[in-house]
PDB file of N, CA and C in Angstrom:
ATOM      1  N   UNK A   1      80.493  14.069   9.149  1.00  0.00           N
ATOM      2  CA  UNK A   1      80.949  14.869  10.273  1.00  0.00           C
ATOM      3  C   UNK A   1      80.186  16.195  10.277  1.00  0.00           C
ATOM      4  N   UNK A   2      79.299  16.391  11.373  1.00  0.00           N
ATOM      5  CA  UNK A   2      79.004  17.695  11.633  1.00  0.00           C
ATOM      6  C   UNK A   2      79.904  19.181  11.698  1.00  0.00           C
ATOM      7  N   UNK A   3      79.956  20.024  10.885  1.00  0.00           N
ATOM      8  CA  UNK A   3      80.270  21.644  10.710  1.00  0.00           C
ATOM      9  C   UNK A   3      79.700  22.001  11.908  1.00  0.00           C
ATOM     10  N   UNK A   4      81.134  22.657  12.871  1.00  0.00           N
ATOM     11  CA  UNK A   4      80.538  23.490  13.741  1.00  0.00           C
ATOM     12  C   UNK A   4      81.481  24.641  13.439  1.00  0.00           C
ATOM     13  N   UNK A   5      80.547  26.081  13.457  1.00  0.00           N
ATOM     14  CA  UNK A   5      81.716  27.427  13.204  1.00  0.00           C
ATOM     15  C   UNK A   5      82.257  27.692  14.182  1.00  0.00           C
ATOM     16  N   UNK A   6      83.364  28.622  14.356  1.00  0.00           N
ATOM     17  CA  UNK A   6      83.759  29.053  15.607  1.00  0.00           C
ATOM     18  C   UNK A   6      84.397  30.222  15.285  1.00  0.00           C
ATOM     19  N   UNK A   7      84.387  31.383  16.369  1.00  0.00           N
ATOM     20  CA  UNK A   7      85.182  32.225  16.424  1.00  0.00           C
ATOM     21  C   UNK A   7      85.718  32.720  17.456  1.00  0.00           C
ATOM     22  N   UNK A   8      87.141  33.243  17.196  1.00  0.00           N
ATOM     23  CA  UNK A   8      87.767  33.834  18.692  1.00  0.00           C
ATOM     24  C   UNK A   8      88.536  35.188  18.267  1.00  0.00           C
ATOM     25  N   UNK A   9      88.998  35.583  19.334  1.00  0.00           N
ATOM     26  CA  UNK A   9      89.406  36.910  19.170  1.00  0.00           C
ATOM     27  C   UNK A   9      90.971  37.129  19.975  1.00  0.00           C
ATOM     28  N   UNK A  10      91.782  37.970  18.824  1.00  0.00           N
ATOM     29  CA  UNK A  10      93.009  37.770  19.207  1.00  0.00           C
ATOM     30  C   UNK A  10      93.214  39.933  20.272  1.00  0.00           C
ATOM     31  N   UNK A  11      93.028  39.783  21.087  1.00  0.00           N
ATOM     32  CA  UNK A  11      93.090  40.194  22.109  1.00  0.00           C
ATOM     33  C   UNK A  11      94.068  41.134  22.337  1.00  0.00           C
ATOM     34  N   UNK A  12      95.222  42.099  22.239  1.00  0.00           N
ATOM     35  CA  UNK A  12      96.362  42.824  22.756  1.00  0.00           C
ATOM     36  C   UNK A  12      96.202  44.277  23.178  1.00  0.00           C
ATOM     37  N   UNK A  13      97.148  44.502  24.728  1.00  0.00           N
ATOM     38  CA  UNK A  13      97.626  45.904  25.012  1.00  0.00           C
ATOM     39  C   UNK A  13      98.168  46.591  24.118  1.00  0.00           C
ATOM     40  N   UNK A  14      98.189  47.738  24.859  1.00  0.00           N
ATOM     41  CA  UNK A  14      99.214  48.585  23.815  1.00  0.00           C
ATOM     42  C   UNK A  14     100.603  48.162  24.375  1.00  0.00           C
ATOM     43  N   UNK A  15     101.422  47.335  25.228  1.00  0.00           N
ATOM     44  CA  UNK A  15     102.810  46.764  24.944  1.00  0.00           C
ATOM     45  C   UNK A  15     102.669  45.637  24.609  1.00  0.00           C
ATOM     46  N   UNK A  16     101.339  45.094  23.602  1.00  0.00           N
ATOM     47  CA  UNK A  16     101.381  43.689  22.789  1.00  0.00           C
ATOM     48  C   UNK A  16     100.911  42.430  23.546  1.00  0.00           C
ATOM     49  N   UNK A  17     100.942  42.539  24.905  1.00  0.00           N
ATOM     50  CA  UNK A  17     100.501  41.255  25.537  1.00  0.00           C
ATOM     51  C   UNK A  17      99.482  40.851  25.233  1.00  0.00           C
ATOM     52  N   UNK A  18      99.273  39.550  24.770  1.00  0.00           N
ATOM     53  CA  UNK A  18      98.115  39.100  24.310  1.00  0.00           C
ATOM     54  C   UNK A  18      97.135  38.437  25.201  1.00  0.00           C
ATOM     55  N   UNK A  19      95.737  38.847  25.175  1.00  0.00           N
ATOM     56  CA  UNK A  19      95.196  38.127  26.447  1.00  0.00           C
ATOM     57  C   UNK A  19      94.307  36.872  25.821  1.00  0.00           C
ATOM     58  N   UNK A  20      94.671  35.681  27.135  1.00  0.00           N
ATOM     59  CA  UNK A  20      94.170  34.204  26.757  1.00  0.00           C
ATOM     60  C   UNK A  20      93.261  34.065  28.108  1.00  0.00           C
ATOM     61  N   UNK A  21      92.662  33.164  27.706  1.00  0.00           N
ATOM     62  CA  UNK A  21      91.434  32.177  29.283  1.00  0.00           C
ATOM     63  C   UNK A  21      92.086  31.338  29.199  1.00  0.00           C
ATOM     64  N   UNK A  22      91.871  31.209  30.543  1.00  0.00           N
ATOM     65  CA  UNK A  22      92.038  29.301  30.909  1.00  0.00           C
ATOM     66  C   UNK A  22      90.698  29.112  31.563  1.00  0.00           C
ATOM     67  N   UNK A  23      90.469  27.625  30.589  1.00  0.00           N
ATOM     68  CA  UNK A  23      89.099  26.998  30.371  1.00  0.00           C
ATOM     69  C   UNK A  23      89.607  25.735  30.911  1.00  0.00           C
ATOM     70  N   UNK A  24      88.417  25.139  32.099  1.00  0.00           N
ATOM     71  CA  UNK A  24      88.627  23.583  32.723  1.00  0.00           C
ATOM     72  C   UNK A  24      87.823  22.708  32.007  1.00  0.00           C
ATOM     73  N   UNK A  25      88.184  21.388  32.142  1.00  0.00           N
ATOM     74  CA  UNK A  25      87.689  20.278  30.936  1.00  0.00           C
ATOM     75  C   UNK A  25      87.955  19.403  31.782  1.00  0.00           C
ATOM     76  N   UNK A  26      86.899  18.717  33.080  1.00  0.00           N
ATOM     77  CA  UNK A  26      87.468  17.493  33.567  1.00  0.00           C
ATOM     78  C   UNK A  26      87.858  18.172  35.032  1.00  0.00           C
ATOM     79  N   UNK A  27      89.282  16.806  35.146  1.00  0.00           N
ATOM     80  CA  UNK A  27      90.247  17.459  36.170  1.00  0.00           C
ATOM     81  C   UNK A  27      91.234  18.414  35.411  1.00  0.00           C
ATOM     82  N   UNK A  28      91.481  18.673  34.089  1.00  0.00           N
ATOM     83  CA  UNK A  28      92.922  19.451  33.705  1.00  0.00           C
ATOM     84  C   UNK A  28      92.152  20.814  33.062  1.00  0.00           C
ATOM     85  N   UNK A  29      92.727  21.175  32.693  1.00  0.00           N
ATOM     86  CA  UNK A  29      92.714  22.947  32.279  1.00  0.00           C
ATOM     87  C   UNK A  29      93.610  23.430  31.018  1.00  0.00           C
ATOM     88  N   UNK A  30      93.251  23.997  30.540  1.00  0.00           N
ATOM     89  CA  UNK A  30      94.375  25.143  29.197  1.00  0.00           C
ATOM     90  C   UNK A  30      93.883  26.538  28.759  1.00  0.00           C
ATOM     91  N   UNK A  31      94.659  27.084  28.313  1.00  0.00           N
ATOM     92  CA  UNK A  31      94.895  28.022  28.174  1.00  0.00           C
ATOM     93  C   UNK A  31      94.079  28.850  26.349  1.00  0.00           C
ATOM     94  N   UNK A  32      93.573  29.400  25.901  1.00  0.00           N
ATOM     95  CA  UNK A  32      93.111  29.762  24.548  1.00  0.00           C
ATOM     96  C   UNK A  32      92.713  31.090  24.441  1.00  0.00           C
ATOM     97  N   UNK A  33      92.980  31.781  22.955  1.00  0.00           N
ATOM     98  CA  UNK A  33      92.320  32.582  22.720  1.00  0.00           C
ATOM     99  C   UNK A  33      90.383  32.376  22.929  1.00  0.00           C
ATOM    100  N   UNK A  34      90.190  33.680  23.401  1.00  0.00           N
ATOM    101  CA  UNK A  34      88.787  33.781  24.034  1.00  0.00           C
ATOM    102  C   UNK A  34      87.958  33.537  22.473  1.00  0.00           C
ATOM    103  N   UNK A  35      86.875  32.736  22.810  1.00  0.00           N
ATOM    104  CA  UNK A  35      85.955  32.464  21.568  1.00  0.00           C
ATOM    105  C   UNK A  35      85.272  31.230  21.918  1.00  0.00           C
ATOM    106  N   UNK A  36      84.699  30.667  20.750  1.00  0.00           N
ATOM    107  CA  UNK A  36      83.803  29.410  20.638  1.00  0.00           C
ATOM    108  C   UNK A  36      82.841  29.248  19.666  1.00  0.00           C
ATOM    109  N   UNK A  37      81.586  28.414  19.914  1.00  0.00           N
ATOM    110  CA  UNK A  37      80.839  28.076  18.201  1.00  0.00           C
ATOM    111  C   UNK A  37      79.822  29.587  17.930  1.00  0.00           C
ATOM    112  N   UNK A  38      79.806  29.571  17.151  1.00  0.00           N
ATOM    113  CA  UNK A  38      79.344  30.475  16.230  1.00  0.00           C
ATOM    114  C   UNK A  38      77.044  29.995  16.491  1.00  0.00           C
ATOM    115  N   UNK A  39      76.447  30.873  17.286  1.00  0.00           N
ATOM    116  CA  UNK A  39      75.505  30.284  17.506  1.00  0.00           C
ATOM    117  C   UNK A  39      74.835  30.676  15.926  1.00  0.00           C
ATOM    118  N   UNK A  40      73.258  30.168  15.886  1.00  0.00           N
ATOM    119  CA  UNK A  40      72.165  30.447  14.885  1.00  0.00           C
ATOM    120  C   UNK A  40      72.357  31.721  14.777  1.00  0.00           C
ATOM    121  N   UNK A  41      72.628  32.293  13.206  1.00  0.00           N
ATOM    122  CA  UNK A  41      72.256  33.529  12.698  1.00  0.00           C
ATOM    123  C   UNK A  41      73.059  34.388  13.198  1.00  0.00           C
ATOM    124  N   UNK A  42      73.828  34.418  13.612  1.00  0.00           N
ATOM    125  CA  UNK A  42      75.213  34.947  14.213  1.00  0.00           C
ATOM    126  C   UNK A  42      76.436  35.514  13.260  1.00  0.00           C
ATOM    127  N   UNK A  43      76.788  36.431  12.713  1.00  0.00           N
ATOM    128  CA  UNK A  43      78.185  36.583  12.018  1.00  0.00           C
ATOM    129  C   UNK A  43      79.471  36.120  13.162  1.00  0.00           C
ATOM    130  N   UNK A  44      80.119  35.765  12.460  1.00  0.00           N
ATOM    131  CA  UNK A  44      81.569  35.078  13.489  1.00  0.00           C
ATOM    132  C   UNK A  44      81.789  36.767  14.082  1.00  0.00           C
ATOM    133  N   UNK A  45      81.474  37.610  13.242  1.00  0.00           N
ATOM    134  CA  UNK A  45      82.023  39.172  14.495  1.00  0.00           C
ATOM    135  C   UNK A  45      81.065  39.220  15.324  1.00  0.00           C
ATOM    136  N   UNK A  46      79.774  38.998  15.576  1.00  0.00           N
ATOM    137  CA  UNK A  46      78.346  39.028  16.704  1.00  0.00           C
ATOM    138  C   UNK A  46      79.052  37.936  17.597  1.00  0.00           C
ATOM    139  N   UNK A  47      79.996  36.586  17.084  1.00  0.00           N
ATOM    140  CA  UNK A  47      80.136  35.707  17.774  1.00  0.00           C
ATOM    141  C   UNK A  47      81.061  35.586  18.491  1.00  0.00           C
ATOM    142  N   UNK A  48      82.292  36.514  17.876  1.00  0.00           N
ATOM    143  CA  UNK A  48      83.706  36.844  19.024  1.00  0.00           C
ATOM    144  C   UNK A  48      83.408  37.722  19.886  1.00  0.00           C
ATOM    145  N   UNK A  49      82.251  38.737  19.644  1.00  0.00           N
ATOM    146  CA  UNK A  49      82.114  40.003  20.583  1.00  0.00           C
ATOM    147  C   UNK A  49      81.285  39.080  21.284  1.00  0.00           C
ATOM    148  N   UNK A  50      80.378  38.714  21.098  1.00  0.00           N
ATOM    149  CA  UNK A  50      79.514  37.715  22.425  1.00  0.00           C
ATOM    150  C   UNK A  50      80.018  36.879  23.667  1.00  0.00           C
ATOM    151  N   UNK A  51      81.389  35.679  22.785  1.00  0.00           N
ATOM    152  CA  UNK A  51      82.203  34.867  23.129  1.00  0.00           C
ATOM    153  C   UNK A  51      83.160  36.064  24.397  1.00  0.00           C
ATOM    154  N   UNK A  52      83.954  36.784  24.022  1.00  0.00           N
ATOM    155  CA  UNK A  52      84.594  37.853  24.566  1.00  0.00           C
ATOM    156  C   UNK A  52      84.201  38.310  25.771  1.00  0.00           C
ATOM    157  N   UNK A  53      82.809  38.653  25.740  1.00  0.00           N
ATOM    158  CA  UNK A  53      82.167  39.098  26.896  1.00  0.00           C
ATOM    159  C   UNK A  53      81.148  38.263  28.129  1.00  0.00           C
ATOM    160  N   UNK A  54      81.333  36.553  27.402  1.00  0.00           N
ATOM    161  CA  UNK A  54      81.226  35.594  28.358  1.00  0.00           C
ATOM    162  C   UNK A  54      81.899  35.295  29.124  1.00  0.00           C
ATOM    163  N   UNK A  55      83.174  35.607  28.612  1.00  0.00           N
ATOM    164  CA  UNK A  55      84.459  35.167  28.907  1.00  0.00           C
ATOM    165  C   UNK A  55      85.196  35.710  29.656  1.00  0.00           C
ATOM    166  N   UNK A  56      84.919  37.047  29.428  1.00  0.00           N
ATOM    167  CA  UNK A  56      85.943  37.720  30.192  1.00  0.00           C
ATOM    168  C   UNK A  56      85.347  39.288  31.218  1.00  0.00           C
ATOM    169  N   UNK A  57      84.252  39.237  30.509  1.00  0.00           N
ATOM    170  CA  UNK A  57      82.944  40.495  31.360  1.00  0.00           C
ATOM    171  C   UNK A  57      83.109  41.617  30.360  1.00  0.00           C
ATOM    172  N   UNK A  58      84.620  41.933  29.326  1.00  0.00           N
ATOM    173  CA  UNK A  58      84.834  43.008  29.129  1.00  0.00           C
ATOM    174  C   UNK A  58      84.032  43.033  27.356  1.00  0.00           C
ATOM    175  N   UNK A  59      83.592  43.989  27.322  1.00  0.00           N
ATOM    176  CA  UNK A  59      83.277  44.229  26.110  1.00  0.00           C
ATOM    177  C   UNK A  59      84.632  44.822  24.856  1.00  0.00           C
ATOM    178  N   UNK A  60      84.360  44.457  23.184  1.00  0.00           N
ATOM    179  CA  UNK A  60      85.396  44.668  22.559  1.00  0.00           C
ATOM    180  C   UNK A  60      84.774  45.756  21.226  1.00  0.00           C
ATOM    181  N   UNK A  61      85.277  45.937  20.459  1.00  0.00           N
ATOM    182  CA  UNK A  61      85.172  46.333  19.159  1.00  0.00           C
ATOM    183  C   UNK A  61      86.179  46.114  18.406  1.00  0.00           C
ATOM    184  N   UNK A  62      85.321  45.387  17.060  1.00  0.00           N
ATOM    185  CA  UNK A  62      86.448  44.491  16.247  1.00  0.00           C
ATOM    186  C   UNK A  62      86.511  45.421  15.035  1.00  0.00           C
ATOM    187  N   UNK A  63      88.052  45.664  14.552  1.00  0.00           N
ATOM    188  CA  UNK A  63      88.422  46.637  14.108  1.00  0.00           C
ATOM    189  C   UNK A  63      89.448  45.769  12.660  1.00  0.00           C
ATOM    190  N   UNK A  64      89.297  46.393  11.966  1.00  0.00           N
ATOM    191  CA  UNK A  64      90.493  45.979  10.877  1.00  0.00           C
ATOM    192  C   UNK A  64      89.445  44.878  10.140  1.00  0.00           C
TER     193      UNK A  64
END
């Protein structure tokens, strides 16, 4: 079985709401934390801030 990495990013306001995408697959759809595979030479943090800003336009800084 092929290793694929992935990373996503857990997202919140300051009253905690957490923000998700909804991603289509087909005819149906769901809902996920923003992320995906981890490209070449990439740290999973180059890869949630990348993922993040495909995703959603907004840029992040990963903290903690």
């Amino acid at each position: 079985m092929k290793r694929v990495d992935v990373s996503s990013a857990l997202i919140t306001d300051s009253e905690g709401h957490i923000l998700i995408v909804k991603n289509a697959k087909g005819d149906s759809s769901y809902w996920s934390l923003p992320g995906g595979a981890v490209e070449a030479g990439e740290t999973l943090e180059q890869a949630a801030t990348r993922e993040v800003k495909e995703e959603t336009g907004d840029g992040i800084v990963i903290t903690g």
